[in-house]
Protein backbone atom coordinates (compact mmCIF):
# COMPACT_ATOMS: atom_id res chain seq x y z
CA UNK A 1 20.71 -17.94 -19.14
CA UNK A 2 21.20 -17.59 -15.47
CA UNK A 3 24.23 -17.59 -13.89
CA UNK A 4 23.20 -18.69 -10.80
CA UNK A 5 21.91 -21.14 -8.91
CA UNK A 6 18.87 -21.98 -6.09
CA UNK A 7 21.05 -23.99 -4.53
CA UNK A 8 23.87 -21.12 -4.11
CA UNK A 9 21.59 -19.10 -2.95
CA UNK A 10 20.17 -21.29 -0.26
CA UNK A 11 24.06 -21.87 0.86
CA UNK A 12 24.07 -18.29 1.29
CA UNK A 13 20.89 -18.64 3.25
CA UNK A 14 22.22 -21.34 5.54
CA UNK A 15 25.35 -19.40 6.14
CA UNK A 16 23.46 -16.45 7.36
CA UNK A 17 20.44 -18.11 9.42
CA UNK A 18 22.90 -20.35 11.30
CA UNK A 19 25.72 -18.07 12.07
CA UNK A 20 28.57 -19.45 9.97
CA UNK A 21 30.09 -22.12 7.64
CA UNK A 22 30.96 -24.84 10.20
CA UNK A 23 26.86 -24.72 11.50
CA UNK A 24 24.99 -24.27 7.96
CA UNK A 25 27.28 -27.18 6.79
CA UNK A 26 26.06 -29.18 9.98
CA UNK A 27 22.46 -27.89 9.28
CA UNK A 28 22.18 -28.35 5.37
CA UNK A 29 24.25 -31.60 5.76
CA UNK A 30 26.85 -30.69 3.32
CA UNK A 31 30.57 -30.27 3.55
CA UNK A 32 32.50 -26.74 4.72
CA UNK A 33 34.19 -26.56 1.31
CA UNK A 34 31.00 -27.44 -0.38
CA UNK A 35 29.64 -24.64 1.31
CA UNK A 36 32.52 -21.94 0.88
CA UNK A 37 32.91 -23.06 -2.56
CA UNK A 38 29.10 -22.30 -3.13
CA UNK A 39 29.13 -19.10 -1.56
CA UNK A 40 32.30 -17.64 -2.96
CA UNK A 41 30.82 -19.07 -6.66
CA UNK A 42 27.70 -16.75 -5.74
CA UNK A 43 30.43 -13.51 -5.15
CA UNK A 44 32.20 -14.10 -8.34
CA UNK A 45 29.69 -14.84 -11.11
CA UNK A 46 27.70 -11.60 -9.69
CA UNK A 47 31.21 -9.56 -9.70
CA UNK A 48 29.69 -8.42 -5.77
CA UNK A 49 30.72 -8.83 -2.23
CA UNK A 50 28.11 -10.85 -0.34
CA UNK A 51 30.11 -11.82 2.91
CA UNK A 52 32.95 -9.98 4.58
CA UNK A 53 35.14 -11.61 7.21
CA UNK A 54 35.48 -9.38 10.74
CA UNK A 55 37.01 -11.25 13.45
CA UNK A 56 35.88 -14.43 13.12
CA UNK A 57 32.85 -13.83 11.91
CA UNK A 58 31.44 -13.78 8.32
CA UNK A 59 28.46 -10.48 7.84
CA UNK A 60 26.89 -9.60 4.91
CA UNK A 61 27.96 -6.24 3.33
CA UNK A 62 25.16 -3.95 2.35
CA UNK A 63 24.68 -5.15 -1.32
CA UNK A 64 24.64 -8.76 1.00
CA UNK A 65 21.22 -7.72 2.68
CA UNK A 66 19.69 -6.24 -0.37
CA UNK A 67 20.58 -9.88 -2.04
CA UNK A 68 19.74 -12.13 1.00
CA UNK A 69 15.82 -10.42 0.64
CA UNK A 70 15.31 -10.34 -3.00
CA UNK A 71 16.60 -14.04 -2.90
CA UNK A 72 14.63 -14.54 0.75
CA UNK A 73 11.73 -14.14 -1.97
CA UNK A 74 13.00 -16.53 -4.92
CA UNK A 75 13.24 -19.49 -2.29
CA UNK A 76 10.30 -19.15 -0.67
CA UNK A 77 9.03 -18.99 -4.61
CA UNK A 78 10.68 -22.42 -5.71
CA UNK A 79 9.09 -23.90 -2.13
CA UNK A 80 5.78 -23.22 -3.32
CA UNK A 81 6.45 -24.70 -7.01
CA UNK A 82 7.40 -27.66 -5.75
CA UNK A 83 4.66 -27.68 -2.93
CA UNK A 84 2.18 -27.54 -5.79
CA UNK A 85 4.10 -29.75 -8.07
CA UNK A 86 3.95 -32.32 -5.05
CA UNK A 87 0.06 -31.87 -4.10
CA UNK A 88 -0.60 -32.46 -7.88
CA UNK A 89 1.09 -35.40 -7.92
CA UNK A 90 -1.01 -36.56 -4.65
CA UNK A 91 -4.10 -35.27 -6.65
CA UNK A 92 -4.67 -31.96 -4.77
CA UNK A 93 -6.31 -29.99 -7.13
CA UNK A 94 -4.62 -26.58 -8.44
CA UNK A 95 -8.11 -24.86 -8.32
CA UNK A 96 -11.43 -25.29 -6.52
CA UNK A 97 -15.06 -23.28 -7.50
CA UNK A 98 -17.51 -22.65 -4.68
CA UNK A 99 -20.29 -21.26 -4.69
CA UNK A 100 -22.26 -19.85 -1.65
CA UNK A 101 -25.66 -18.18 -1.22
CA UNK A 102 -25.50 -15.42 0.54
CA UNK A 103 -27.47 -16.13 3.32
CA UNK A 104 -24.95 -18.30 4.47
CA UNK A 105 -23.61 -17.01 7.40
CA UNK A 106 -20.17 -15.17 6.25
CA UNK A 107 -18.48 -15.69 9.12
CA UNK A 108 -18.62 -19.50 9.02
CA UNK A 109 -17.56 -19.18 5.59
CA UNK A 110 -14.46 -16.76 6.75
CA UNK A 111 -13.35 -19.05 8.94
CA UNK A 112 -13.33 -22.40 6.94
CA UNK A 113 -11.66 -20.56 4.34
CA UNK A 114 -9.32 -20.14 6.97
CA UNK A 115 -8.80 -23.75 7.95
CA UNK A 116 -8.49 -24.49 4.24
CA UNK A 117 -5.52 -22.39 3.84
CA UNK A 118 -3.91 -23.08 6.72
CA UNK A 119 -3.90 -27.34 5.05
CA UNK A 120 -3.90 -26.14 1.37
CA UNK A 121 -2.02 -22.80 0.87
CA UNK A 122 -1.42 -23.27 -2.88
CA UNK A 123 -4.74 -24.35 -4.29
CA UNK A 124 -6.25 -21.30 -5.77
CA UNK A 125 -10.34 -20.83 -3.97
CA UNK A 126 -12.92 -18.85 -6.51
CA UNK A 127 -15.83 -18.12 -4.54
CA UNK A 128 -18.99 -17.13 -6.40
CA UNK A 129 -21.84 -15.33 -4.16
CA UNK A 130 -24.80 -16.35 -5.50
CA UNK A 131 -28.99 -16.10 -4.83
CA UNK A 132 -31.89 -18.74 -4.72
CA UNK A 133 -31.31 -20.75 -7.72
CA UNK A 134 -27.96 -19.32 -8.49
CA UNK A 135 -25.81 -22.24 -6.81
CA UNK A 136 -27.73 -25.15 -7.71
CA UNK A 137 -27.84 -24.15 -11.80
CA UNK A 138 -24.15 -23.46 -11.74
CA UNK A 139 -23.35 -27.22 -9.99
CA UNK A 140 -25.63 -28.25 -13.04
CA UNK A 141 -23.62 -26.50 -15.72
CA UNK A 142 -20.61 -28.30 -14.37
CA UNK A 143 -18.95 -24.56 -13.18
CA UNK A 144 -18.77 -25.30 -9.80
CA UNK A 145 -16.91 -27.98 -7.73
CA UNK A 146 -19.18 -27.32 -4.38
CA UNK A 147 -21.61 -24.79 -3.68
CA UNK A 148 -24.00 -24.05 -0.45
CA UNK A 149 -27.65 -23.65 -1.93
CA UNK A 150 -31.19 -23.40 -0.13
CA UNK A 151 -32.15 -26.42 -2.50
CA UNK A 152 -30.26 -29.90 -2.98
CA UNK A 153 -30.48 -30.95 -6.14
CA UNK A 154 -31.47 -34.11 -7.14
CA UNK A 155 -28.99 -36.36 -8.69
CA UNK A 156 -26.03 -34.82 -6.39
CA UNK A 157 -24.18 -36.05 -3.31
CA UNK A 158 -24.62 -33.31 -0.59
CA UNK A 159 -25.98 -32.68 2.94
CA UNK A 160 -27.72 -30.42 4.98
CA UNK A 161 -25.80 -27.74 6.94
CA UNK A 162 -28.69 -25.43 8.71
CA UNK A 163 -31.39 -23.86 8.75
CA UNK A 164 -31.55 -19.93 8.55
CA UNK A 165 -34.20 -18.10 9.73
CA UNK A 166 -35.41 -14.45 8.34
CA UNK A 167 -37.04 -12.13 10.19
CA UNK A 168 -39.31 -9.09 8.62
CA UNK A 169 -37.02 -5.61 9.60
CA UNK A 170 -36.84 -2.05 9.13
CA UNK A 171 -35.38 0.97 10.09
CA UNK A 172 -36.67 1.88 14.13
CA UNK A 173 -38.26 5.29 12.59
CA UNK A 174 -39.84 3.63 9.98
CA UNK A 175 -43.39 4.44 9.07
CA UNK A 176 -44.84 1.11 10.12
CA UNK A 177 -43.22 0.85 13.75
CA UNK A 178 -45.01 4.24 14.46
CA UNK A 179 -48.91 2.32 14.40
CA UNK A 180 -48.68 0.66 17.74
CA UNK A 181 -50.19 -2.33 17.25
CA UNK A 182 -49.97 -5.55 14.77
CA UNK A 183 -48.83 -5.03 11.31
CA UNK A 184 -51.19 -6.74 8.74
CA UNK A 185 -50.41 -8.13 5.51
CA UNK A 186 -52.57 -4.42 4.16
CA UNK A 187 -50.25 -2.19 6.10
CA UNK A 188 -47.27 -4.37 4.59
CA UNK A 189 -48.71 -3.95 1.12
CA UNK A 190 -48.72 0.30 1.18
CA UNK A 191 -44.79 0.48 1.91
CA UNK A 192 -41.60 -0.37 -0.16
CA UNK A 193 -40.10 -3.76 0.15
CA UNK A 194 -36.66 -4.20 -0.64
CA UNK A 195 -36.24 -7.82 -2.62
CA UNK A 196 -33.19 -10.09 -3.64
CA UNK A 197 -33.05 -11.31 -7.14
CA UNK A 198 -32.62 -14.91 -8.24
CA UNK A 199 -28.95 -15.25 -9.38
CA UNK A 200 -29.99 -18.07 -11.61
CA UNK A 201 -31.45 -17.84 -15.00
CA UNK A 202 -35.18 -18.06 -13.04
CA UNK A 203 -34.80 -14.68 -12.20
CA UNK A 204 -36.90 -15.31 -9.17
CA UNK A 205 -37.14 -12.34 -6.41
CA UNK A 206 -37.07 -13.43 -2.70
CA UNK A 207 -39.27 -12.18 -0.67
CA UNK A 208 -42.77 -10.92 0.33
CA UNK A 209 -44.48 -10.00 -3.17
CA UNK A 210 -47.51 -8.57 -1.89
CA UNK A 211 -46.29 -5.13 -2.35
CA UNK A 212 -46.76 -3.45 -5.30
CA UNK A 213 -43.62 -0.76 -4.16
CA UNK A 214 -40.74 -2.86 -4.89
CA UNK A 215 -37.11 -2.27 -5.46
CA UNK A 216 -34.84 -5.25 -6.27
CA UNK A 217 -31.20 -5.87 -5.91
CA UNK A 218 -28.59 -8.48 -6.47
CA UNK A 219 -26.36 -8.53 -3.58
CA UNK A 220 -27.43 -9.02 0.60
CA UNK A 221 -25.40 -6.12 1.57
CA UNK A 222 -27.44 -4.18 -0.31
CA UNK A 223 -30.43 -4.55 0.82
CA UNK A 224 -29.17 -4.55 4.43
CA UNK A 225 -27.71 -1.18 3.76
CA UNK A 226 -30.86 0.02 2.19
CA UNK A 227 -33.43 -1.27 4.90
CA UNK A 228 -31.25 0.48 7.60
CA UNK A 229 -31.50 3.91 5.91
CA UNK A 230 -34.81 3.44 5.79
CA UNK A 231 -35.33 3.26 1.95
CA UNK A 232 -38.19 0.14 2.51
CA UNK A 233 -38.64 -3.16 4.25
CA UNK A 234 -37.43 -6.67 3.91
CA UNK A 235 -37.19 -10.47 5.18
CA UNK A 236 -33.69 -10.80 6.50
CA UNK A 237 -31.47 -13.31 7.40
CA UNK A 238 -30.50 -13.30 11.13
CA UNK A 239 -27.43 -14.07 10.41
CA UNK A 240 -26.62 -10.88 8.48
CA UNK A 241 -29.08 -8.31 11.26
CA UNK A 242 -28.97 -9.77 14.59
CA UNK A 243 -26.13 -7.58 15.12
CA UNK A 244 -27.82 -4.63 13.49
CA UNK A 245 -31.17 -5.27 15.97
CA UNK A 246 -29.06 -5.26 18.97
CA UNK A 247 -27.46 -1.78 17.88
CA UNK A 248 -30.68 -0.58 17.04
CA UNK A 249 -30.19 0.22 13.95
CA UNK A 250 -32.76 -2.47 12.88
CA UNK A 251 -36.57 -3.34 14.09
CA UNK A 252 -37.87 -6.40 13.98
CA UNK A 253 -41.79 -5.79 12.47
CA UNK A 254 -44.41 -6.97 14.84
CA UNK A 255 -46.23 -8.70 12.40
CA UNK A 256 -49.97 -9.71 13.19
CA UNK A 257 -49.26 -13.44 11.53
CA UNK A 258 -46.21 -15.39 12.04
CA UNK A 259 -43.11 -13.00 10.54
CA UNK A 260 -40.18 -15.55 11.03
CA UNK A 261 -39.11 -17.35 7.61
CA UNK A 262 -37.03 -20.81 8.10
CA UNK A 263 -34.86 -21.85 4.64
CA UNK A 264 -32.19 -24.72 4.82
CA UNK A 265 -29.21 -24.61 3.26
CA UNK A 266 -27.53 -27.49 2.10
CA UNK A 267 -23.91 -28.38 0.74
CA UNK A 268 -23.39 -30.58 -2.64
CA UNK A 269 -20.58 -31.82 -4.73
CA UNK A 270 -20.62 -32.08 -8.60
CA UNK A 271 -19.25 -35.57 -8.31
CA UNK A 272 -18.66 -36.54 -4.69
CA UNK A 273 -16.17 -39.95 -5.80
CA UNK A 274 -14.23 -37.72 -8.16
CA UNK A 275 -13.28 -35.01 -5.79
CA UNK A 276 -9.95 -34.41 -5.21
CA UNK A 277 -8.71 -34.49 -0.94
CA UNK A 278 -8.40 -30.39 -0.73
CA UNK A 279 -12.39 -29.73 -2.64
CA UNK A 280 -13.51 -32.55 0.26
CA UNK A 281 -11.03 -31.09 3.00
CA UNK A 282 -13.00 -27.49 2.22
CA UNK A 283 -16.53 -28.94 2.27
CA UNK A 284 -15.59 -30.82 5.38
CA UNK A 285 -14.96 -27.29 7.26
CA UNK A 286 -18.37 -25.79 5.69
CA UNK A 287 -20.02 -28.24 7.46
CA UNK A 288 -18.46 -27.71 10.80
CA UNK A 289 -18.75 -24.15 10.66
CA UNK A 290 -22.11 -24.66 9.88
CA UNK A 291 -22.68 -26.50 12.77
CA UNK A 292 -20.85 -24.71 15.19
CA UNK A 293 -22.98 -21.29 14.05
């Protein structure tokens, strides 16, 4: 059983952050006594001195401060509770799935995560990474509540966001930048490709196939890393190596046929009428980040 009380504790709280009884009664809109009586309850059932008298003044002693922060952190606690308690009774959900390929561009996702917590601070965000078919077959498996997928799948309510484009990279020193002249689909086929792998149960790589020499992994930032050691080549988004090509530390392949790669992404809801005001707040900022890319 507890022996005190939230609402002692935020008397204590008023006392402090307003500079005495006579203001923290003004500001809480409570009585002095109700507020020395609250305060003085708080000394005795604890057996400790909160609040000494000098002058005129009330300060807290030393065990005081150690109090006012552990409790600083109990408040703020019970806020939240009812915060949530109060969003689910409005319908805000408690939890929200997204998933996002990951040639979305991650800063546009960074910063609409950032605009969703800044409206929705207690609904908890899982966000699944995901490749190719990935998004789209967890939206059908009823997993997800949103996901950003390079195909819209029919029977959803969605939108397109943009369209990525990938360019053919590798390392400046790599063998095929050395030639001096246009790279043909041949030259492309005697040198290791570095390919993503379908995150869906397709299993699908993405990519050029035309080389036999082919290592495949899961994640972006793998192959990224790999390409700029110079471990093989690969179609990249420019979203994840126009950075790197500035640096240098990427090379765009002068390819003897067209080399750029354009793939839409696209945003859909598992049921669009059903969602709750934070899962369509959160798609809402996809979009414009999207658009503002």
């Amino acid at each position: 059983m507890l022996k005190t009380t939230l609402e002692q504790w935020r008397m204590l709280h008023a006392v402090v952050n307003h500079g005495g009884f006579a203001q923290a009664a003004e500001a809480v809109h409570k009585s002095q006594s109700t507020i020395h009586h609250a305060v003085h309850k708080l000394e005795e059932l604890l057996g400790v001195e909160i609040l000494e008298v000098k002058g005129r003044k009330a300060e807290l002693t030393e065990a005081g401060k150690l109090l006012l922060r552990r409790s600083d952190n109990l408040l703020k606690l019970a806020l939240q509770v009812e915060e949530v308690a109060a969003g689910l009774a409005q319908g805000v959900e408690a939890q929200i799935r997204l998933a996002v390929d990951v040639i979305f561009p991650p800063e546009s996702m960074y910063c609409a995560l950032r605009k969703f917590s800044d409206q929705y601070p207690n609904t908890r965000v899982e966000v699944i990474e995901t490749v190719l078919s990935g998004a789209e077959e967890l939206l059908r498996q009823g997993i997800c509540d949103l996901v950003v997928s390079p195909t819209m799948p029919q029977g959803f309510i969605g939108t397109w966001l943009m369209t990525v484009e990938f360019v053919p990279v590798a390392h400046p020193e790599h063998p095929l930048h050395q030639l001096g002249r246009k790279i043909t689909r041949e030259d492309l086929a005697e040198h290791r490709q570095i390919v993503m792998r379908d995150s869906g149960s397709d299993r699908r790589d993405a990519g050029w196939l035309g080389s036999d020499q082919r290592w495949t992994v899961s994640h972006m930032s793998t192959s990224v890393d790999m390409v700029c050691r110079g471990l093989g080549i690969a179609w990249l988004p420019t979203t994840w190596v126009d950075t790197l090509i500035v640096e240098e530390k990427l090379k765009i392949l002068p390819l003897r046929e067209e080399g750029k790669r354009l793939t839409p992404l696209y945003l859909a809801y598992s049921d669009f009428d059903r969602q709750g005001p934070a899962a369509q707040f959160l798609g809402g900022q996809i979009t414009a980040m999207a658009g503002a890319a």
